[in-house]
Protein backbone atom coordinates (compact mmCIF):
# COMPACT_ATOMS: atom_id res chain seq x y z
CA UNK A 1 12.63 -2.35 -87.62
CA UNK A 2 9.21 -2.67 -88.48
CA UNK A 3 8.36 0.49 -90.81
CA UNK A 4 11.82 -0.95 -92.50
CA UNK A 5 8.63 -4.01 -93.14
CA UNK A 6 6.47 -1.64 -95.02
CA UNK A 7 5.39 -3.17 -98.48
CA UNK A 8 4.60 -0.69 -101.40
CA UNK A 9 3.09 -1.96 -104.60
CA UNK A 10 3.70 -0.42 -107.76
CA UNK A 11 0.02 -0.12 -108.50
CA UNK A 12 -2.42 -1.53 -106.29
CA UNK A 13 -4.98 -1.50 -107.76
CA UNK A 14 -4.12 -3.42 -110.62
CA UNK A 15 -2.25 -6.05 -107.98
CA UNK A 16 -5.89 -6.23 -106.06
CA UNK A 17 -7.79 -6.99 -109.55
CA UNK A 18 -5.19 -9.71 -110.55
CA UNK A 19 -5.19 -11.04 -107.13
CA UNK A 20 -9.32 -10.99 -107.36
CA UNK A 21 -9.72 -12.44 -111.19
CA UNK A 22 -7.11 -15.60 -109.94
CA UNK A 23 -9.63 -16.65 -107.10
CA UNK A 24 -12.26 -17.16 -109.70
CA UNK A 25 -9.79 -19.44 -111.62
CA UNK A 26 -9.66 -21.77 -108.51
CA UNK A 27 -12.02 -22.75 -105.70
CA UNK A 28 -15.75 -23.23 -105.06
CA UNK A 29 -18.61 -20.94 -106.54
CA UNK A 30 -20.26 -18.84 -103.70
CA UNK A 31 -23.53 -20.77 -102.55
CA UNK A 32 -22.02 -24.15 -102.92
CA UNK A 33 -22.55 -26.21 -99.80
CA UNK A 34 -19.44 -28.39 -99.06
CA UNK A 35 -17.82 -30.49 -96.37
CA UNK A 36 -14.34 -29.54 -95.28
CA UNK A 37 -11.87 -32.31 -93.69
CA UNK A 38 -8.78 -30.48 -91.45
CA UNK A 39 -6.01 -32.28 -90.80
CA UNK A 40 -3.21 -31.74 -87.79
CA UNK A 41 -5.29 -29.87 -86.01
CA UNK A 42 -3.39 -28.72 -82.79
CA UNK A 43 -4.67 -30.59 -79.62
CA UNK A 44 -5.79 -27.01 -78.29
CA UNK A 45 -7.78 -26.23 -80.84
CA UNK A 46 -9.41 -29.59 -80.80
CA UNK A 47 -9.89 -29.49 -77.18
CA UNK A 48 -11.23 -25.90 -77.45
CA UNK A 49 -13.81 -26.49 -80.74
CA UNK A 50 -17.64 -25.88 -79.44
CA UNK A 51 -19.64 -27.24 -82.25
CA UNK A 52 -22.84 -24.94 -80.51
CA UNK A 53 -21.05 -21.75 -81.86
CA UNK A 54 -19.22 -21.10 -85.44
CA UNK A 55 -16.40 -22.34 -86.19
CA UNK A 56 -14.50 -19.87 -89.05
CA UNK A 57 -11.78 -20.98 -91.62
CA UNK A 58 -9.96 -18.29 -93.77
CA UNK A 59 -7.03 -18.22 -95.77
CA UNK A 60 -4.78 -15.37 -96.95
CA UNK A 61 -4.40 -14.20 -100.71
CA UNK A 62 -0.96 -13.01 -101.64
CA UNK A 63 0.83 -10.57 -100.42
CA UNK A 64 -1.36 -11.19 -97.30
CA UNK A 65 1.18 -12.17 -94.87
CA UNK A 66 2.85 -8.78 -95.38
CA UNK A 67 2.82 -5.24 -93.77
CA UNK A 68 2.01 -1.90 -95.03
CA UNK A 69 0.16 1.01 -94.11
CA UNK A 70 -3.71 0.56 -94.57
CA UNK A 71 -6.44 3.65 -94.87
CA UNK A 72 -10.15 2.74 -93.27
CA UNK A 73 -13.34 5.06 -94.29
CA UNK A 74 -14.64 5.06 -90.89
CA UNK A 75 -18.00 6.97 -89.54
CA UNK A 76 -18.61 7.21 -85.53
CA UNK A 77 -21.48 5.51 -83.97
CA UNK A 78 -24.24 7.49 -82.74
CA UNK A 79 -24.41 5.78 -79.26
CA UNK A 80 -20.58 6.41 -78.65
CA UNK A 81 -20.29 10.29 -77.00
CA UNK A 82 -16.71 10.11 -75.74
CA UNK A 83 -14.26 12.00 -77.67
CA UNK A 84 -11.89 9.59 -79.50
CA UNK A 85 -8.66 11.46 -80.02
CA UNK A 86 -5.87 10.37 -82.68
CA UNK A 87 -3.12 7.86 -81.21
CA UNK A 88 -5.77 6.30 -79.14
CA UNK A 89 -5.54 2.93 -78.54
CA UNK A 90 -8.68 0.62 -79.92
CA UNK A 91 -9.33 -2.86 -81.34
CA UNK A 92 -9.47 -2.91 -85.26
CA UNK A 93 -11.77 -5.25 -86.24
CA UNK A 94 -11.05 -5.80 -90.10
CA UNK A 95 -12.84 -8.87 -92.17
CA UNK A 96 -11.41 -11.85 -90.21
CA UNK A 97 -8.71 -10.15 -88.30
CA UNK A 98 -8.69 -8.48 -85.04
CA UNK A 99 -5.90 -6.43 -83.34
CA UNK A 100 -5.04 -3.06 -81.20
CA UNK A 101 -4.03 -0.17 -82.95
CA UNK A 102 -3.33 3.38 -82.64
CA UNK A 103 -4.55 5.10 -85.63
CA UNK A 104 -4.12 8.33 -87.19
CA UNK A 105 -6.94 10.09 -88.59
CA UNK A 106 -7.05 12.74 -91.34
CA UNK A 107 -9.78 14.17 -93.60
CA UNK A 108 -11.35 12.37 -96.48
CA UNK A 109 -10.58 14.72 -99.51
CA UNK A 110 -10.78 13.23 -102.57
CA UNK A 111 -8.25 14.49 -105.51
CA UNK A 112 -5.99 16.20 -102.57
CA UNK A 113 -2.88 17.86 -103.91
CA UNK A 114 0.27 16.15 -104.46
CA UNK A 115 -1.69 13.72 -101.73
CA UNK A 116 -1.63 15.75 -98.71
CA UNK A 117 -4.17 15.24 -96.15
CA UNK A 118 -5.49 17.46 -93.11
CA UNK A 119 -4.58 15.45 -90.03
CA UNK A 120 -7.57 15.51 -87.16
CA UNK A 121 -6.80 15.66 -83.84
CA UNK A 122 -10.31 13.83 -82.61
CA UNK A 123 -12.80 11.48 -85.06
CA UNK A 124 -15.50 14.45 -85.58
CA UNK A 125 -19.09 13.06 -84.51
CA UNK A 126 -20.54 13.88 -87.91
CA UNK A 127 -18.83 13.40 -91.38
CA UNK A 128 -16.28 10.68 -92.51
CA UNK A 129 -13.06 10.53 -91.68
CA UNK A 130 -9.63 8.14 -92.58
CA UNK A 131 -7.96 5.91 -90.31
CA UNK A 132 -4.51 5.17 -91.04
CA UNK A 133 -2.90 2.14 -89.38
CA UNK A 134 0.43 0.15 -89.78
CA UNK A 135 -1.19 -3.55 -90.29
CA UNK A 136 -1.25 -6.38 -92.05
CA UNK A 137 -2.35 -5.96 -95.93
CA UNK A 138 -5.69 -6.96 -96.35
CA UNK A 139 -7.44 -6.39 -99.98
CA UNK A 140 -11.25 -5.34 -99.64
CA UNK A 141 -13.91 -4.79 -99.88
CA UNK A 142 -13.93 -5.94 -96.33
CA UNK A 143 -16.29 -4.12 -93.07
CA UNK A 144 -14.06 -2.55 -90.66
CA UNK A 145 -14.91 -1.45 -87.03
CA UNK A 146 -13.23 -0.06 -84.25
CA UNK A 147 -13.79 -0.84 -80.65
CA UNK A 148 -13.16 0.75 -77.50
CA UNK A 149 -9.98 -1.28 -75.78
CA UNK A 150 -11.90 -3.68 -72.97
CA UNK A 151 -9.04 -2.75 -70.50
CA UNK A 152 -10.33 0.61 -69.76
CA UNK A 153 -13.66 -0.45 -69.12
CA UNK A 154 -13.28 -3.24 -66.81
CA UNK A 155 -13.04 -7.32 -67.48
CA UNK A 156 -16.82 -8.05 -67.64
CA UNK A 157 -18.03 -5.06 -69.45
CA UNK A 158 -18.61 -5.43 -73.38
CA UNK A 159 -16.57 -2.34 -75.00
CA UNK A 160 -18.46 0.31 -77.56
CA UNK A 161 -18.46 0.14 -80.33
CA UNK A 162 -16.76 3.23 -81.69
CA UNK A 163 -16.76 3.81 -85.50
CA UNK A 164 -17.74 1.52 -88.67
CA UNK A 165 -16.69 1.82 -91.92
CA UNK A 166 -14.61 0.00 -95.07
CA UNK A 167 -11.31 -0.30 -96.72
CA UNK A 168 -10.55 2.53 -98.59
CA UNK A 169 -6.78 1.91 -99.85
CA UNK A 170 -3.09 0.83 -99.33
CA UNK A 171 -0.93 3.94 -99.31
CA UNK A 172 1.99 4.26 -97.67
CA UNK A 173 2.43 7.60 -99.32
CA UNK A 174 -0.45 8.91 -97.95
CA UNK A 175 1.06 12.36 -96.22
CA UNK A 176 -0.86 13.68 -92.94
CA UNK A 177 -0.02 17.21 -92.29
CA UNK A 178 -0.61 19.45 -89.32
CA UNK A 179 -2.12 22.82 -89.67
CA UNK A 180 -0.20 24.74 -87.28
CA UNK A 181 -1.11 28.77 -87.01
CA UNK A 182 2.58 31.21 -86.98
CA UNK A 183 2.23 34.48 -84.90
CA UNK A 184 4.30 37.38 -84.09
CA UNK A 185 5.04 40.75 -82.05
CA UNK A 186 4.48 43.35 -83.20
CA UNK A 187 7.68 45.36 -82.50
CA UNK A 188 6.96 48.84 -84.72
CA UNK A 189 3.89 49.53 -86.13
CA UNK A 190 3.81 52.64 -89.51
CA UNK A 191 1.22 53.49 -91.29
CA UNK A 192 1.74 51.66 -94.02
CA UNK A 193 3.37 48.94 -92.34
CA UNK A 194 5.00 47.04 -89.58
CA UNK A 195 7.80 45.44 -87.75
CA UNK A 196 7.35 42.00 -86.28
CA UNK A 197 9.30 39.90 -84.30
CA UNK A 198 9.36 36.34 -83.31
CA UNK A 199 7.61 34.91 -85.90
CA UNK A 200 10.41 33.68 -87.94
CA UNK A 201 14.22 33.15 -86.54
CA UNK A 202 15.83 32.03 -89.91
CA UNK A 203 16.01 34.12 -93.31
CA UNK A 204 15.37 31.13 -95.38
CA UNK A 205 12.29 30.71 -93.42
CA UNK A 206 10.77 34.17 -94.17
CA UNK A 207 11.49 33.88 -98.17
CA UNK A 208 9.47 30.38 -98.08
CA UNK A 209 6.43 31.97 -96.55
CA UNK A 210 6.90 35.23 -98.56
CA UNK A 211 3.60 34.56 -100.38
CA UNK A 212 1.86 33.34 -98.00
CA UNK A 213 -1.11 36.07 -96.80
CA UNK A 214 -1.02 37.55 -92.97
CA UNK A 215 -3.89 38.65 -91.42
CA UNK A 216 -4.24 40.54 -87.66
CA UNK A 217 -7.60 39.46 -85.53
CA UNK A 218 -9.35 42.58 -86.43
CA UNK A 219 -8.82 41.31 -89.68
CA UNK A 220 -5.80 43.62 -91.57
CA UNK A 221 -4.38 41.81 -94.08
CA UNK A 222 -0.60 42.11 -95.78
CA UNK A 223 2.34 40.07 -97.17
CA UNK A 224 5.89 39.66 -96.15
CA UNK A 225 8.12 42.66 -97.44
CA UNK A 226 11.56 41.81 -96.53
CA UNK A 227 13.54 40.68 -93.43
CA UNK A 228 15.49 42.54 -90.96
């Protein structure tokens, strides 16, 4: 039920710039010190308002409230050693909002084909790396940073900080694929040739992958000839 939530703009980027050139239209200029008056405050909140530490106000831009599938630029922290492995849960920490996710990261490769993305297993140490998250949409440019969940690490202890990065896009078309290595035994071996079996268990199969190179460990290399 909530993929069936997943909002998909025609072209976001020219949504973001609309929704960006309306908020100069309306508002205060940046640097303009002004007094703000709330009213109906909930009793909580009242009861729970420190005036020794901030107190933040936001609003949300359209389109805002919905859900989609967001893409983070993230980098890992030096200080951070543990392996962080895709799925994981952490706390996404994105412009004003904060909530646990379990993203799925990928390599950044710009111009991939027909948008196809290596998916990563762990968040590499060095390098960049996307996050992809089901979230609330949130236009950028806005500082994103992942935390380590505070559950694992006990109540009083302050979790890591894991990665930092930015926005980098909504795309729920975004495609993660898994690289996945197809071997086989070898049954009869020629000179010119050989006979292997449990590699492939369908016909239809074995014409797909028909151009596709194959290459032994001591490094022999051939193509698919037929199937048997």
């Amino acid at each position: 039920v909530d993929y069936s939530r997943i909002f998909q703009f025609q072209n976001f980027k020219r949504t973001k710039r609309k929704v960006m050139d309306g908020l100069e239209e309306e508002g205060v200029i940046p640097g303009t010190y002004v007094t703000v008056h709330i009213q109906d405050v909930p009793r909580e909140a009242f009861a729970s308002y420190n005036p020794s530490r901030p107190y933040i106000l936001f609003t949300l831009l359209p389109h805002e409230h919905k859900f989609s599938i967001l893409n983070f630029v993230v980098k890992r922290t030096e200080e951070y050693d543990a392996p962080v492995k895709s799925k994981d849960p952490v706390t996404l920490h994105c412009g004003f909002r904060r909530y646990n996710v379990r993203p799925l990261f990928s390599q950044h490769s710009q111009g991939a084909t027909n948008n196809v993305h290596k998916f990563e297993r762990f968040l590499q140490p060095k390098g960049t790396a996307v996050a992809t998250v089901y979230a609330p949409i949130q236009f950028g440019p806005a500082p994103v940073m992942l935390w380590g969940v505070g559950g694992e690490f006990g109540v009083d202890f302050c979790p890591p900080l894991i990665a930092t990065g930015s926005i980098l896009d909504l795309d729920p078309t975004r495609i993660l694929a898994k690289r996945i290595i197809l071997t086989g035994h070898p049954f009869k071996v020629h000179k010119r040739g050989a006979v292997i079996r449990f590699m492939f268990f369908n016909p239809d199969d074995i014409d797909y992958f028909r151009p596709i190179q194959l290459h032994t460990k001591y490094g022999r290399t051939g193509h698919i000839r037929e199937s048997l």
